[in-house]
C-alpha atoms as a PDB file:
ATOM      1  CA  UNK A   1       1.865  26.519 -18.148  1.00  0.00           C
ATOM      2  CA  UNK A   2       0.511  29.351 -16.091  1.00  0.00           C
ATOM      3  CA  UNK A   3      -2.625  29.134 -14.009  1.00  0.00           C
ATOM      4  CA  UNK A   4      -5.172  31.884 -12.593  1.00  0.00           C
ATOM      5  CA  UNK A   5      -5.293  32.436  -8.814  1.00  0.00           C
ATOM      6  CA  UNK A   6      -7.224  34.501  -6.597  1.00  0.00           C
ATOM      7  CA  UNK A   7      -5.615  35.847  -2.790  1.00  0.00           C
ATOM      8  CA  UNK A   8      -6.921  38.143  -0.401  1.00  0.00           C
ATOM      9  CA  UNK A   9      -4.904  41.324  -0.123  1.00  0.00           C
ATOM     10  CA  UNK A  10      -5.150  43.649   1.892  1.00  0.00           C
ATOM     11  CA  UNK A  11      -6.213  46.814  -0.221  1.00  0.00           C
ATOM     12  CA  UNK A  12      -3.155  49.642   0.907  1.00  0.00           C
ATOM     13  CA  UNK A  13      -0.780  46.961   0.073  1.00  0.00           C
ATOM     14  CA  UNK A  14      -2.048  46.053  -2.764  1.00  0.00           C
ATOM     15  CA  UNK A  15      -1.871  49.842  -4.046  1.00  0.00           C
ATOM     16  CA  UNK A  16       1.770  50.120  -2.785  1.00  0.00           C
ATOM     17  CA  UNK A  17       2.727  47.220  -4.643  1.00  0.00           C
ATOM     18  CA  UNK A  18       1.077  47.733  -7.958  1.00  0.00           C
ATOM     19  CA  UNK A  19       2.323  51.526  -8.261  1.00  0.00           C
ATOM     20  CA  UNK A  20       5.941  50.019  -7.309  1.00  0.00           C
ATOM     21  CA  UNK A  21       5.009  47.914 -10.545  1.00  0.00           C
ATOM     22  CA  UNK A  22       4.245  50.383 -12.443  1.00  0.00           C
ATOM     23  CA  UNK A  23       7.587  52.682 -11.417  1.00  0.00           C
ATOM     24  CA  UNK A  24       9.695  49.855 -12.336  1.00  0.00           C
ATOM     25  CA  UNK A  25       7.564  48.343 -15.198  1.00  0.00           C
ATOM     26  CA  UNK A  26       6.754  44.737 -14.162  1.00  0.00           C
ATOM     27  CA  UNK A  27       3.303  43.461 -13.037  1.00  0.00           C
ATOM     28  CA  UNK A  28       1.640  42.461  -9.530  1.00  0.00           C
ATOM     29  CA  UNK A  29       1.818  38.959 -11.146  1.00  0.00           C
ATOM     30  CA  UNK A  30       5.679  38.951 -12.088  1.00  0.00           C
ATOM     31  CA  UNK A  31       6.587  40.468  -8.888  1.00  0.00           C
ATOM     32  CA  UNK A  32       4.203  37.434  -6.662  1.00  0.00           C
ATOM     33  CA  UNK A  33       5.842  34.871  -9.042  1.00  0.00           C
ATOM     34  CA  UNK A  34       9.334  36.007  -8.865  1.00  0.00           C
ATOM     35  CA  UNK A  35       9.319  36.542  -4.803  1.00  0.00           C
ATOM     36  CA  UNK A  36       7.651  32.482  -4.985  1.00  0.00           C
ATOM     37  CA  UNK A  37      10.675  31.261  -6.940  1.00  0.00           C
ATOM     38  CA  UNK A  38      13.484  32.980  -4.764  1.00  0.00           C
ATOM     39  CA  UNK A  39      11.636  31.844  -1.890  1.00  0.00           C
ATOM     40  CA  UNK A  40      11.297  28.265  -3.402  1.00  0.00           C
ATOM     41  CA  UNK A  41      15.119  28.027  -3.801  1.00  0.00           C
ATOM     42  CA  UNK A  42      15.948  29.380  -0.605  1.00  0.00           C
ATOM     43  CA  UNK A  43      14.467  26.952   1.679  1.00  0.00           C
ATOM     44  CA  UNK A  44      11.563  23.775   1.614  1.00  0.00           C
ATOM     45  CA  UNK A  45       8.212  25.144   1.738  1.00  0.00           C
ATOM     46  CA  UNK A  46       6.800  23.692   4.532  1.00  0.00           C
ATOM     47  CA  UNK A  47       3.661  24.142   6.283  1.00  0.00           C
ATOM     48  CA  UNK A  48       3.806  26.354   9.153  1.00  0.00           C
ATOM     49  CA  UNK A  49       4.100  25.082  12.621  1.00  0.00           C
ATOM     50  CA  UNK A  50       0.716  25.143  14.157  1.00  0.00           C
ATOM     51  CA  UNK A  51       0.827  27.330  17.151  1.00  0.00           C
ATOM     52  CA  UNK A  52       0.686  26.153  20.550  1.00  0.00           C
ATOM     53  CA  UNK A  53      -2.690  26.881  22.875  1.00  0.00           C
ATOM     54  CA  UNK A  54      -2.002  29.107  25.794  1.00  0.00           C
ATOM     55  CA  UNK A  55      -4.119  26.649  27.704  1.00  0.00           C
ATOM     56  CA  UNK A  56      -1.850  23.598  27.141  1.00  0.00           C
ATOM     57  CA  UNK A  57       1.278  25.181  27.922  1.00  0.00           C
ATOM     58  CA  UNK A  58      -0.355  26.367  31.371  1.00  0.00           C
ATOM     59  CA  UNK A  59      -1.237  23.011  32.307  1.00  0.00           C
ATOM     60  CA  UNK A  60       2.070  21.676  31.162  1.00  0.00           C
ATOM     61  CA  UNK A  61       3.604  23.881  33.771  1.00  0.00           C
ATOM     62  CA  UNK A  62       5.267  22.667  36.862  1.00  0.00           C
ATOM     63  CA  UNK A  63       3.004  23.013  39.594  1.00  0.00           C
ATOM     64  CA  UNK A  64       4.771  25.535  42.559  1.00  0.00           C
ATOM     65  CA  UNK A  65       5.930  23.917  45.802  1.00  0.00           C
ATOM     66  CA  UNK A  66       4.102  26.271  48.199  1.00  0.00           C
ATOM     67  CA  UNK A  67       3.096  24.722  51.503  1.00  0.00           C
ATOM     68  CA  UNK A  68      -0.959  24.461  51.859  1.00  0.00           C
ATOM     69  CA  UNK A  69      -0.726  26.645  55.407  1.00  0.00           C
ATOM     70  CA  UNK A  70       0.570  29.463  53.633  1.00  0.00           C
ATOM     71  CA  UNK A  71      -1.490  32.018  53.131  1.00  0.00           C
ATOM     72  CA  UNK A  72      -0.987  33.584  49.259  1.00  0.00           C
ATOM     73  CA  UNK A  73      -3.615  36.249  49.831  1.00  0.00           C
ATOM     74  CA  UNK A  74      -2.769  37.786  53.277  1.00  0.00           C
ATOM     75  CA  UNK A  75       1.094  37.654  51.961  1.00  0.00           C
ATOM     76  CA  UNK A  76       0.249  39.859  49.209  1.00  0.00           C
ATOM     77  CA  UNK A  77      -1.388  42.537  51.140  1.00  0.00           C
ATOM     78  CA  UNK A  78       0.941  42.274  53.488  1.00  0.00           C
ATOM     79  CA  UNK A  79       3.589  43.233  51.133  1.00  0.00           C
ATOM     80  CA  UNK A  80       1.314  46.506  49.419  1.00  0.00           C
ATOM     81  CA  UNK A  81       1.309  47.605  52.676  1.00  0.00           C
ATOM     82  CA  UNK A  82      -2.826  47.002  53.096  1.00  0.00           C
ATOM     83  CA  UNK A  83      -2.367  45.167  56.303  1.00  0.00           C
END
């Protein structure tokens, strides 16, 4: 049994892919169903991995061992030649 769905395309591609249809006489529809089946049988379809926050990975990093008397700010103009 078939069933009716409705997807969000965007609308170039969708052009592209229904003259590609047309030049080799199938349908949008066969063309989505076939590419689901070969995809099916390839691999488990899975849910994609969610991905991770910027922010969490920044506060997972190590924190740098930099001694609290040195001065970050006046070594960087130092070294652009400002100072």
């Amino acid at each position: 049994m078939k069933t009716t769905i409705e997807i969000d395309i965007d609308e170039e591609l969708l052009r592209k892919v229904n003259s590609y249809a047309l030049n080799h006489n199938t349908s949008f529809s066969e063309i989505v169903e076939n590419y689901l089946i070969q995809l099916s049988k390839k691999e488990k379809v899975t849910k994609p991995k969610k991905r991770k926050n910027i922010l969490d990975l920044i506060e997972n990093l190590p924190s740098p061992k930099i001694k609290k008397s040195y001065n970050l700010k006046m070594r960087y103009f130092e070294s652009k030649g400002k100072l």
